[in-house]
C-alpha atoms as a PDB file:
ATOM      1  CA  UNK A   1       6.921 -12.256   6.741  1.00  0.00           C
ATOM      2  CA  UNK A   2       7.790  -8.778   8.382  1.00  0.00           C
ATOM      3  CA  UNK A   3       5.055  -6.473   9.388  1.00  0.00           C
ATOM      4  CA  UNK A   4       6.233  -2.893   8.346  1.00  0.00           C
ATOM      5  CA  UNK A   5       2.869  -1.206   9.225  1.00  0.00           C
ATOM      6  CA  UNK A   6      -0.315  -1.776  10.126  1.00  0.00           C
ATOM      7  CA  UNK A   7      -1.757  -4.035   8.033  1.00  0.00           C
ATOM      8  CA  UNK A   8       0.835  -3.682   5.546  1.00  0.00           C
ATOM      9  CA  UNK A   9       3.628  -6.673   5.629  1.00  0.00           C
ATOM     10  CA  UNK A  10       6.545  -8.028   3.119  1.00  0.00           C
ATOM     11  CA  UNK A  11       7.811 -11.263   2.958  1.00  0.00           C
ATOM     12  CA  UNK A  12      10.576 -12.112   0.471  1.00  0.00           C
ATOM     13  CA  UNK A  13       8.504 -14.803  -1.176  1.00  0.00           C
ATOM     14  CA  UNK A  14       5.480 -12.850  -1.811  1.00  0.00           C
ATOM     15  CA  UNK A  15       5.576 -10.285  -4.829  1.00  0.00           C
ATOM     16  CA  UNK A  16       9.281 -10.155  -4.463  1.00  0.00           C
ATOM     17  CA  UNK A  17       9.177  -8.431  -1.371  1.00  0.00           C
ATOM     18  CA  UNK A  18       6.640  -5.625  -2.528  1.00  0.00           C
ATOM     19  CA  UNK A  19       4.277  -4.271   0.450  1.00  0.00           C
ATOM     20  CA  UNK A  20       0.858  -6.003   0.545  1.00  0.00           C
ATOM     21  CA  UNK A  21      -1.794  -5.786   2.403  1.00  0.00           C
ATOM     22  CA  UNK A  22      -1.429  -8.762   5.570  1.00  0.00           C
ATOM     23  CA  UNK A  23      -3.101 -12.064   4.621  1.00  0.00           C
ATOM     24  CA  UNK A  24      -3.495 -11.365   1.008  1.00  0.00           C
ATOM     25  CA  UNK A  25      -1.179 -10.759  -2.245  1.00  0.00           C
ATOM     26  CA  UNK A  26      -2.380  -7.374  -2.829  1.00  0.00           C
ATOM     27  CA  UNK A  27       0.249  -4.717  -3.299  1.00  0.00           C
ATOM     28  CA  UNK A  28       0.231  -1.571  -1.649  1.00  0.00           C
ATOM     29  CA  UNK A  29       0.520   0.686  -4.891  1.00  0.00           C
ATOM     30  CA  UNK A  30      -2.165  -1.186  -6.457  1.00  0.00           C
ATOM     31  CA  UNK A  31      -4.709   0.093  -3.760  1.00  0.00           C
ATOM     32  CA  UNK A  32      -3.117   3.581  -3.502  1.00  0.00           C
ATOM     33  CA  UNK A  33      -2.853   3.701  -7.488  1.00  0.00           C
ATOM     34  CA  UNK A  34      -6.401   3.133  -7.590  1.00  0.00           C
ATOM     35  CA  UNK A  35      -7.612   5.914  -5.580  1.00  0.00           C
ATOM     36  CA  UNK A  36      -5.323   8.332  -7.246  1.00  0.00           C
ATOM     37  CA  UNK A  37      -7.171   7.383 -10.043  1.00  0.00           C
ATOM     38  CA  UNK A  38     -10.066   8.325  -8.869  1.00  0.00           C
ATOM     39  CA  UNK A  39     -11.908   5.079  -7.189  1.00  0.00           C
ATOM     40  CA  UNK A  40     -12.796   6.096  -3.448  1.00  0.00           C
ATOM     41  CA  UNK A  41     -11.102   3.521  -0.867  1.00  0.00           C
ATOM     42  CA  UNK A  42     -14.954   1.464  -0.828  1.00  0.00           C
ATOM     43  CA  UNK A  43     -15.043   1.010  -4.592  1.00  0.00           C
ATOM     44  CA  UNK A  44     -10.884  -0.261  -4.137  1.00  0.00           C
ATOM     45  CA  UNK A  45     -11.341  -2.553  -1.487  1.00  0.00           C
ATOM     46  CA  UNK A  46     -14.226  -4.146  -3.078  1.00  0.00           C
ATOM     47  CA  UNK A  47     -12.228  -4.924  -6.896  1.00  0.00           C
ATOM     48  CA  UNK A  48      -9.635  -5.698  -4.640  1.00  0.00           C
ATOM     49  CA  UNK A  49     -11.172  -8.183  -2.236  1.00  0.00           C
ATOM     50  CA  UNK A  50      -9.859  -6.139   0.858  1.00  0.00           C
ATOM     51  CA  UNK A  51     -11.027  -4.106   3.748  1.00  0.00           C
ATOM     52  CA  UNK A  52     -12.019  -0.532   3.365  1.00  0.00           C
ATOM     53  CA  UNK A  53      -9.258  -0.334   6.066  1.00  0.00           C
ATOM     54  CA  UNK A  54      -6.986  -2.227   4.385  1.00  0.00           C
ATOM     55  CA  UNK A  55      -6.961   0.769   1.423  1.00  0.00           C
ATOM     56  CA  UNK A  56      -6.936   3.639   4.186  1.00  0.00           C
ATOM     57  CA  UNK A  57      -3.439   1.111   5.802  1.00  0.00           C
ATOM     58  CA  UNK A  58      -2.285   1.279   2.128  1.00  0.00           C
ATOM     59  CA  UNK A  59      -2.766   5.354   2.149  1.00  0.00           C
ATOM     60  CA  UNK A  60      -1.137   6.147   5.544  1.00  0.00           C
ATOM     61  CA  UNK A  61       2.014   3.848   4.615  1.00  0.00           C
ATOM     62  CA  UNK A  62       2.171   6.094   1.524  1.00  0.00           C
ATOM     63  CA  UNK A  63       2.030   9.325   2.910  1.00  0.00           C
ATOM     64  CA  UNK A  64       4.618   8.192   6.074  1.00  0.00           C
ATOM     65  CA  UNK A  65       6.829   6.492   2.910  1.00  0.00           C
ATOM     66  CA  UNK A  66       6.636  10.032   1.154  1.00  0.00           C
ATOM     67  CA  UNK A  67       7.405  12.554   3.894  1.00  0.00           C
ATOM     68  CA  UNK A  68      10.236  10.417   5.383  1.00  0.00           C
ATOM     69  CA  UNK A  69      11.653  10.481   1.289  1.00  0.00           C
ATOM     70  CA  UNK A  70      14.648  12.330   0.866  1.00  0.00           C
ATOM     71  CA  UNK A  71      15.047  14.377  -2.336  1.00  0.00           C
ATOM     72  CA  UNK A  72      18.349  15.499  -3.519  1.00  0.00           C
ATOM     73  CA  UNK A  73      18.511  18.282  -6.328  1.00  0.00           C
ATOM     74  CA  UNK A  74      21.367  18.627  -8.570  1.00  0.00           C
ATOM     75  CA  UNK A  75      22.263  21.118 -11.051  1.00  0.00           C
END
C-alpha cells in the first residue's frame, strides 16, 4: 500500500490498484462521482461510510489529478 495523497492510497491488491480512500475499499471516483451528482460531501461520506474529510481528500486529489492532465489536440 502506497499513500499518493492525503488520505488517498493504492495498493495493487485492493480494487486493482484504483485510489481509495486509506483504511477502507472506497474508490476515489465513487466519492467525487457522487458529489458531481449532486450529493454534498456530508450526504457522500455518510452512504459511503467515510469521513466528511475523506470526500473533501477525494476532491483535492481530483482537481491536483486534473490540472497536472495533459491534453493533446489533433486535427
Amino acid at each position: 500500500m502506497r499513500e499518493i495523497a492525503p488520505r488517498i492510497v493504492v495498493d495493487p491488491n485492493v480494487r486493482a490498484g484504483r485510489p481509495v480512500i486509506k483504511g477502507t475499499r472506497v474508490p476515489v471516483d465513487i466519492l467525487v462521482g457522487q458529489v458531481a451528482a449532486g450529493l454534498t460531501a456530508d450526504e457522500v461520506a455518510d452512504e459511503y461510510g467515510v469521513a466528511r474529510e475523506d470526500v473533501l481528500a477525494a476532491l483535492s486529489y481530483a482537481a491536483k489529478v486534473v490540472a497536472n492532465e495533459e491534453i493533446v489536440l489533433t486535427g
